[in-house]
Protein backbone atom coordinates (compact mmCIF):
# COMPACT_ATOMS: atom_id res chain seq x y z
CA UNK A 1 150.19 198.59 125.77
CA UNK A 2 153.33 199.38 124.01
CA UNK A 3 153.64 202.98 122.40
CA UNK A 4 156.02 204.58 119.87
CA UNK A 5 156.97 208.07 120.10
CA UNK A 6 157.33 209.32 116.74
CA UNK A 7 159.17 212.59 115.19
CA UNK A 8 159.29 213.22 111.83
CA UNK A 9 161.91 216.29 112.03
CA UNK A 10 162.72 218.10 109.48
CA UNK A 11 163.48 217.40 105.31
CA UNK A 12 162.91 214.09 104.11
CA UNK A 13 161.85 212.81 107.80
CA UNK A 14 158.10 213.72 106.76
CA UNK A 15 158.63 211.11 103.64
CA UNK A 16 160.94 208.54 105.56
CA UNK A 17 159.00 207.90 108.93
CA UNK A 18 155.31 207.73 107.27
CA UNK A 19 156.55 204.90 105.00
CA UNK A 20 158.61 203.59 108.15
CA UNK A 21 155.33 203.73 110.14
CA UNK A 22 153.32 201.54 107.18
CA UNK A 23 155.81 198.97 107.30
CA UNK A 24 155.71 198.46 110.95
CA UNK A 25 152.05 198.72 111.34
CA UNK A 26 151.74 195.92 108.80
CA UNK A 27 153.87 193.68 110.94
CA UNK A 28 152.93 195.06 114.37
CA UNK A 29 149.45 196.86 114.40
CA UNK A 30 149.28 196.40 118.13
CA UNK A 31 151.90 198.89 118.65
CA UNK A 32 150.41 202.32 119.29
CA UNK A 33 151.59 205.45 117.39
CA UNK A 34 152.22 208.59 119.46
CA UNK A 35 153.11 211.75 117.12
CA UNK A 36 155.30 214.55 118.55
CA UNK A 37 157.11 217.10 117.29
CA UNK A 38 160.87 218.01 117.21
CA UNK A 39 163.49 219.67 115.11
CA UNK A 40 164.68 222.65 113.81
CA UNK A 41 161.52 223.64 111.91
CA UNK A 42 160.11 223.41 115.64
CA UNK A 43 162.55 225.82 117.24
CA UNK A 44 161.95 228.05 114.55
CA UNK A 45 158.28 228.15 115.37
CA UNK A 46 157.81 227.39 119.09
CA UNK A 47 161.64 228.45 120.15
CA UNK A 48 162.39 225.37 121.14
CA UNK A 49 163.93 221.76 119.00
CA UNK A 50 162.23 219.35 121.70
CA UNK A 51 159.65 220.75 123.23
CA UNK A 52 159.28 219.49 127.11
CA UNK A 53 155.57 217.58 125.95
CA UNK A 54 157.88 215.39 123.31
CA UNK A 55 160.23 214.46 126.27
CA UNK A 56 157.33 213.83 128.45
CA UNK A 57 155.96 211.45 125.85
CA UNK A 58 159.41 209.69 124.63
CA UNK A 59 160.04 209.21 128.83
CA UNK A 60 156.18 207.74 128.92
CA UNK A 61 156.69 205.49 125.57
CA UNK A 62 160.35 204.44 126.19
CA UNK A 63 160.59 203.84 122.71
CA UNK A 64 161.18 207.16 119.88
CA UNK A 65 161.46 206.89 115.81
CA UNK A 66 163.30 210.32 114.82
CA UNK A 67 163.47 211.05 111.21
CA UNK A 68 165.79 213.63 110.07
CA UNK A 69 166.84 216.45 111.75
CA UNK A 70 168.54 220.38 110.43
CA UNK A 71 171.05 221.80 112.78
CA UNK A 72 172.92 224.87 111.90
CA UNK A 73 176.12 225.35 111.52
CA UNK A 74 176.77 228.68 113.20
CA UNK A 75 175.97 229.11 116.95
CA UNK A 76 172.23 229.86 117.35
CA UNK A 77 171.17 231.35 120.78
CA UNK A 78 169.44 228.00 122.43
CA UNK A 79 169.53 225.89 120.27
CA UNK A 80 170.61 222.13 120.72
CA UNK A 81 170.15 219.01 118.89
CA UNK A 82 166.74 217.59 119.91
CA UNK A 83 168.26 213.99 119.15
CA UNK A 84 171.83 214.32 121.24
CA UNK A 85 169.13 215.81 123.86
CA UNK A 86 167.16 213.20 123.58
CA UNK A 87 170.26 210.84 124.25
CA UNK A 88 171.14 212.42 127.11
CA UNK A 89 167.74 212.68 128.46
CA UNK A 90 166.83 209.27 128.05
CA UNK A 91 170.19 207.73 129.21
CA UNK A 92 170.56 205.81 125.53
CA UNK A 93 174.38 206.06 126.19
CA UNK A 94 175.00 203.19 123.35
CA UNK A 95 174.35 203.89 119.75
CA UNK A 96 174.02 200.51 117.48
CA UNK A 97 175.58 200.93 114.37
CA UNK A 98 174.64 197.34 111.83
CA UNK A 99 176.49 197.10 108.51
CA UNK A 100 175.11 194.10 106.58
CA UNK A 101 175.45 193.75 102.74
CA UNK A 102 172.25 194.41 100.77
CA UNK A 103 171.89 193.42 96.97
CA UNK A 104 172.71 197.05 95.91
CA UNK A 105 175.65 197.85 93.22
CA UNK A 106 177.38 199.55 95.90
CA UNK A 107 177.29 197.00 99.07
CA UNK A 108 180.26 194.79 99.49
CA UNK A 109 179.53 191.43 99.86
CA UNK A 110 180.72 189.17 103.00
CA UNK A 111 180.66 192.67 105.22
CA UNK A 112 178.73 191.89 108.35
CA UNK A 113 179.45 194.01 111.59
CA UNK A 114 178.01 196.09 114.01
CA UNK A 115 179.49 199.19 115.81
CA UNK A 116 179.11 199.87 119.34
CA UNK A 117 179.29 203.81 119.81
CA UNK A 118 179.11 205.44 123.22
CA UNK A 119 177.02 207.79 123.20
CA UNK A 120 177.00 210.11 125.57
CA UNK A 121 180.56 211.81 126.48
CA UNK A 122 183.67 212.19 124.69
CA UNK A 123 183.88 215.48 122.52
CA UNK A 124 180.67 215.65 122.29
CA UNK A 125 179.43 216.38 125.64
CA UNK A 126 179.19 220.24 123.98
CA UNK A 127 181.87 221.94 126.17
CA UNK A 128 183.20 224.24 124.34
CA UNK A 129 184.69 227.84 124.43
CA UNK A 130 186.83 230.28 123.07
CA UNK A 131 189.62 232.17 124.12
CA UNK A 132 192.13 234.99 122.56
CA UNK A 133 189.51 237.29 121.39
CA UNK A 134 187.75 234.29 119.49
CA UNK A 135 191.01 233.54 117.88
CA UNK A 136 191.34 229.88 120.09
CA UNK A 137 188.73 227.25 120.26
CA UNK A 138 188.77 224.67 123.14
CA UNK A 139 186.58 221.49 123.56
CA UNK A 140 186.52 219.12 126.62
CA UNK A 141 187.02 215.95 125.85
CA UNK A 142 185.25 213.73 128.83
CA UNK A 143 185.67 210.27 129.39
CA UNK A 144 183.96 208.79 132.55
CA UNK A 145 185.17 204.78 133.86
CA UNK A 146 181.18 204.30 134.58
CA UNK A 147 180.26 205.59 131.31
CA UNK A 148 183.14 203.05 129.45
CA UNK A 149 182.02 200.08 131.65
CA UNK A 150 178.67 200.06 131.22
CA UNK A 151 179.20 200.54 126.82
CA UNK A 152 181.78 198.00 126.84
CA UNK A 153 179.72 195.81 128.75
CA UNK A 154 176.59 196.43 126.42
CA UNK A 155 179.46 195.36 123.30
CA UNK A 156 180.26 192.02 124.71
CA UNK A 157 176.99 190.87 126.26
CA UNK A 158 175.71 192.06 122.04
CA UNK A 159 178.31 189.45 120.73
CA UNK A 160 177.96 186.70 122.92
CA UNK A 161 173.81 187.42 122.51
CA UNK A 162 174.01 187.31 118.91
CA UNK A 163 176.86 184.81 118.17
CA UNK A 164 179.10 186.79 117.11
CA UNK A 165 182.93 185.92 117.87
CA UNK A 166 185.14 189.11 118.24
CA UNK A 167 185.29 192.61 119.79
CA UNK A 168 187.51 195.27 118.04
CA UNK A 169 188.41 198.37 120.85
CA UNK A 170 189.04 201.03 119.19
CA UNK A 171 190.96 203.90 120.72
CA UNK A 172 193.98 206.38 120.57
CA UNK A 173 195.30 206.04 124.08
CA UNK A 174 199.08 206.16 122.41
CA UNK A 175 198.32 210.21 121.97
CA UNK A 176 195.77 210.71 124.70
CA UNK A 177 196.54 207.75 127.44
CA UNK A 178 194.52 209.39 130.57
CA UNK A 179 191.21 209.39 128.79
CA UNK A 180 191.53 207.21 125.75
CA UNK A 181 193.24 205.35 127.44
CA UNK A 182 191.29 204.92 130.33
CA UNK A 183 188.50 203.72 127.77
CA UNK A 184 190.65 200.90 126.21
CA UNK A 185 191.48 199.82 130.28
CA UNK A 186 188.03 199.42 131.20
CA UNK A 187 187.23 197.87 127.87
CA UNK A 188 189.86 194.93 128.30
CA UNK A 189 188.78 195.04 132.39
CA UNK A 190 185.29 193.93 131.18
CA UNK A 191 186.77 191.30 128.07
CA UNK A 192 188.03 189.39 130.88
CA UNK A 193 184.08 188.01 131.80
CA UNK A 194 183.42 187.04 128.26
CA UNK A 195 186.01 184.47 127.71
CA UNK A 196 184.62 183.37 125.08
CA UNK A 197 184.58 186.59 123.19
CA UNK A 198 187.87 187.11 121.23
CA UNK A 199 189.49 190.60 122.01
CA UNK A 200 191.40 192.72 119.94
CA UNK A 201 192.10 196.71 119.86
CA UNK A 202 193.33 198.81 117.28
CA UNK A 203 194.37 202.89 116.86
CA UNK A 204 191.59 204.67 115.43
CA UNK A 205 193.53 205.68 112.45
CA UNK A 206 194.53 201.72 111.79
CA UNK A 207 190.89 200.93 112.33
CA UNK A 208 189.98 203.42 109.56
CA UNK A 209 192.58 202.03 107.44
CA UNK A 210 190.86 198.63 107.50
CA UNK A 211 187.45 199.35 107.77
CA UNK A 212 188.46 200.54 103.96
CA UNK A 213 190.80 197.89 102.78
CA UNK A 214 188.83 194.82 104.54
CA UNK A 215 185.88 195.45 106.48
CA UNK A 216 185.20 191.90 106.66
CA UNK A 217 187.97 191.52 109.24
CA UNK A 218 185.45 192.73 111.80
CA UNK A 219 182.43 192.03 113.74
CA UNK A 220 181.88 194.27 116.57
CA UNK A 221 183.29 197.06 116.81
CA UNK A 222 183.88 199.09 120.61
CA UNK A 223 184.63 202.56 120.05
CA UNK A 224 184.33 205.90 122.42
CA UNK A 225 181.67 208.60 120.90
CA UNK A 226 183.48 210.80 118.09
CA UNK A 227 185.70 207.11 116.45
CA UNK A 228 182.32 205.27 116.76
CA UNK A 229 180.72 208.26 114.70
CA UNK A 230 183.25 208.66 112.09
CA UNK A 231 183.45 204.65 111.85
CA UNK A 232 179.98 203.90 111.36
CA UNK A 233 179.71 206.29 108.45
CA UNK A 234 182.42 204.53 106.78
CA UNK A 235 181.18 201.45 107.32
CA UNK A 236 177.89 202.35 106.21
CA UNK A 237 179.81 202.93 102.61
CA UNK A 238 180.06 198.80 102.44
CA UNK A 239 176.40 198.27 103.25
CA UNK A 240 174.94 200.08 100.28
CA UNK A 241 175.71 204.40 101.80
CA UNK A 242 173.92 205.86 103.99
CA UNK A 243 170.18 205.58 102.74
CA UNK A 244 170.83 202.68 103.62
CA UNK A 245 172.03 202.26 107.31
CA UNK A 246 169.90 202.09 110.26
CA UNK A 247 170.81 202.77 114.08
CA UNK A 248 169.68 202.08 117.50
CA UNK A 249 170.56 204.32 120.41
CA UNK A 250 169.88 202.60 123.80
CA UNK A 251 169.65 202.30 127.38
CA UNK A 252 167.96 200.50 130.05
CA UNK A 253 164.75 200.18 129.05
CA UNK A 254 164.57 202.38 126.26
CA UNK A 255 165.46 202.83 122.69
CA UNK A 256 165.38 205.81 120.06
CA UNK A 257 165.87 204.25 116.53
CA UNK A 258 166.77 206.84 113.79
CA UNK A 259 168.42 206.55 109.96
CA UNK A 260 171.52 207.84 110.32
CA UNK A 261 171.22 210.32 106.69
CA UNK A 262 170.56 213.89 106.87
CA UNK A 263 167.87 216.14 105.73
CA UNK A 264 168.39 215.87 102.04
CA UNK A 265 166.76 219.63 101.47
CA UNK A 266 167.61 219.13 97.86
CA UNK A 267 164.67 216.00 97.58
CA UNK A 268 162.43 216.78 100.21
CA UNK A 269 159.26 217.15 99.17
CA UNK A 270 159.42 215.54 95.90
CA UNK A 271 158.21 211.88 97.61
CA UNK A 272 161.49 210.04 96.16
CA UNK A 273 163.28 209.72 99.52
CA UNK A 274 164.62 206.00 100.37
CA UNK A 275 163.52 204.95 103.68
CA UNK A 276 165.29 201.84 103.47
CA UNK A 277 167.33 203.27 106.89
CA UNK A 278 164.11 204.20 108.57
CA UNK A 279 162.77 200.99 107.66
CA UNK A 280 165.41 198.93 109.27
CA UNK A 281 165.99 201.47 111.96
CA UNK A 282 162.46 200.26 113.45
CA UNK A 283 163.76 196.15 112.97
CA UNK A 284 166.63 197.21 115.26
CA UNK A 285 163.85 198.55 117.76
CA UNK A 286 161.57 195.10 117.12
CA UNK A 287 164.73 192.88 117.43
CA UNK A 288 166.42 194.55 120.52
CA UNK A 289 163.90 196.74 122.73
CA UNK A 290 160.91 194.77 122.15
CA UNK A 291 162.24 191.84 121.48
CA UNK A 292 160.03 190.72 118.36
CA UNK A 293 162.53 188.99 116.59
CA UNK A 294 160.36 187.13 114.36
CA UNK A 295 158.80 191.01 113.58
CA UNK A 296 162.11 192.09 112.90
CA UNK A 297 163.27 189.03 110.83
CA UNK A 298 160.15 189.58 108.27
CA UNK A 299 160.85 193.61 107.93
CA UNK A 300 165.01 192.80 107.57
CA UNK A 301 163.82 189.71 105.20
CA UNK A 302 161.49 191.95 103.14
CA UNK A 303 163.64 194.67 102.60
CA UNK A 304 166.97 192.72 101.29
CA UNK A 305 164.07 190.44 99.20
CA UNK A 306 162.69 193.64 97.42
CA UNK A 307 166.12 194.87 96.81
CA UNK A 308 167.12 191.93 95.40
CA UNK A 309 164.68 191.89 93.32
CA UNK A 310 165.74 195.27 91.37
CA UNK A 311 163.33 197.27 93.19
CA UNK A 312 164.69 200.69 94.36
CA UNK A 313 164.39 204.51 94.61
CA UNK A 314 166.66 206.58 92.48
CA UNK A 315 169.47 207.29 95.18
CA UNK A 316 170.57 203.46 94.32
CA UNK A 317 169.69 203.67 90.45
CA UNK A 318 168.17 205.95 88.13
CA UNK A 319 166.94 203.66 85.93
CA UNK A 320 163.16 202.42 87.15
CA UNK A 321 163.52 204.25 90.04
CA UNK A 322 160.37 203.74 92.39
CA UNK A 323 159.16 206.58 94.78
CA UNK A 324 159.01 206.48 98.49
CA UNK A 325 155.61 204.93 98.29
CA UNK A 326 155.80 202.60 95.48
CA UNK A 327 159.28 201.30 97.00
CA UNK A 328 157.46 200.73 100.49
CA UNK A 329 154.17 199.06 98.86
CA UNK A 330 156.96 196.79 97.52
CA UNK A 331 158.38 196.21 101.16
CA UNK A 332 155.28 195.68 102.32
CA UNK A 333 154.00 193.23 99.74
CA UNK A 334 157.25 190.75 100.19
CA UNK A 335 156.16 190.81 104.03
CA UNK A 336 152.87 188.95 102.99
């Protein structure tokens, strides 16, 4: 029996993932829905943002659709992000970030690319103190060889998969050489069993430089967990924004797919919210956790096809703007 852990979140995550789970259940209505909760509305009423029965389930499933997700800004006493927990919990130390144009005015055609994020150290490993009176702030930056092998690894073994010809490293081991550095050794140390994988490597701040000017230069991209973040959402710009952009955290033997937007506090509620990420969030979870590629192909195939054919929520156009539902009755029509 295969089983989906699902958690709406917060904001537009209660719009997003119910149209999400209508498109998958009319490709896949074997698959078995398992609701849970999670999120900052849920720490504000039970304390906690992923309470221990949602990790129990996500660890039983294997397989979690987040939606959207409210942090704060300011340090709140026990508080963490229930989705970086999740990560961590669930050993998805690889987030897959897919940039593909879609017929939307603001898409770039020819852009095609993926970005291979490590996902569980760098800066983010949530280190942090502060010194001088709370005058000085300090943050650990950690990056582990076993942790860099086994992404980099995960980046090739994607391209030569998927016929793709060329792996980008991106890194800034010019200003930080012991742990950047270390990244972008390992990296090449693991190039040299896919011979048939081109290998390049560029600075961070190059590789931001041409992810503007020509995006089309790349194809996957290798980065360490903060470059990999910052990338993606730039990339994301080329493939429509980011109501648009889907990802795929993984590990072995499990997957968490989640859209990569926020909240949106100032639409939620209103039932215009574009799932289109949440949509192809759960094709990324057909095509490369359950392997249902011919799933995957008809929810990627409906979604560009309804696009194409002038059908979107306001976010893309104003003009004959379709809600949430009437935009994933549309999806799920071109599927037939």
């Amino acid at each position: 029996m295969t089983e989906l852990c699902v958690v709406e979140g917060d904001g537009v995550g209660h719009e997003v993932i119910p149209a999400t789970l209508q498109v998958l259940q009319h490709v896949a209505p074997d698959i078995q829905l398992r609701p849970a909760a999670g999120g900052w509305s849920c720490f504000q009423e039970q304390g906690t943002s992923l309470p221990d029965e949602t990790l129990a389930l996500a660890r039983r499933c294997r397989a979690v659709l987040f939606g959207a997700v409210d942090s704060p800004s300011w340090p709140v006493e026990n508080y963490y992000s229930p989705v970086v927990r999740l990560r961590r919990e669930l050993q998805a130390f690889a987030n897959l970030r897919p940039t593909r144009y879609l017929p939307v005015p603001t898409a770039r055609a020819g852009v095609d690319l993926v970005i291979v994020r490590e996902n569980t150290e760098d800066l983010y490993v949530g280190n942090e103190t502060t010194e001088d009176g709370g005058e000085t702030g300090v943050a650990q930056k950690v990056i582990t060889r076993g942790a860099s092998e086994r992404v980099a690894r995960l980046a090739f073994e994607l391209a030569s998969r998927t016929g793709r010809k060329k792996v980008t490293i991106v890194h800034k081991s010019n200003v930080m050489p012991r742990s950047d550095g270390l990244f972008r050794k390992v990296a090449l140390e693991i190039s040299e069993y896919f011979t048939s994988i081109e290998t390049d490597e560029l600075l961070v701040d190059t590789a931001a430089y041409w992810m503007v000017k020509e995006p089309m230069r790349f194809d996957v991209v290798l980065a360490p967990n903060l470059y990999g973040d910052i990338l993606s959402d730039m990339a994301a710009a080329w493939g429509g924004g980011l109501g648009m952009a889907p990802s795929l955290s993984v590990g072995e033997d499990v997957a968490i797919a989640e859209p990569v937007h926020g909240t949106a506090p100032d639409i939620a509620g209103r039932g215009i919210a574009n799932p289109t990420a949440s949509i192809l969030s759960v094709a990324l979870l057909l095509r490369h956790h359950w392997q249902r590629a011919e799933d995957a192909d008809r929810v990627e195939k409906a979604v560009y096809e309804t696009l194409r054919k002038g059908e979107h929520t306001g976010d893309i156009h104003s003009d004959d703007a379709l809600s949430t539902q009437e935009f994933t009755d549309q999806v799920c029509a071109h599927i037939d």
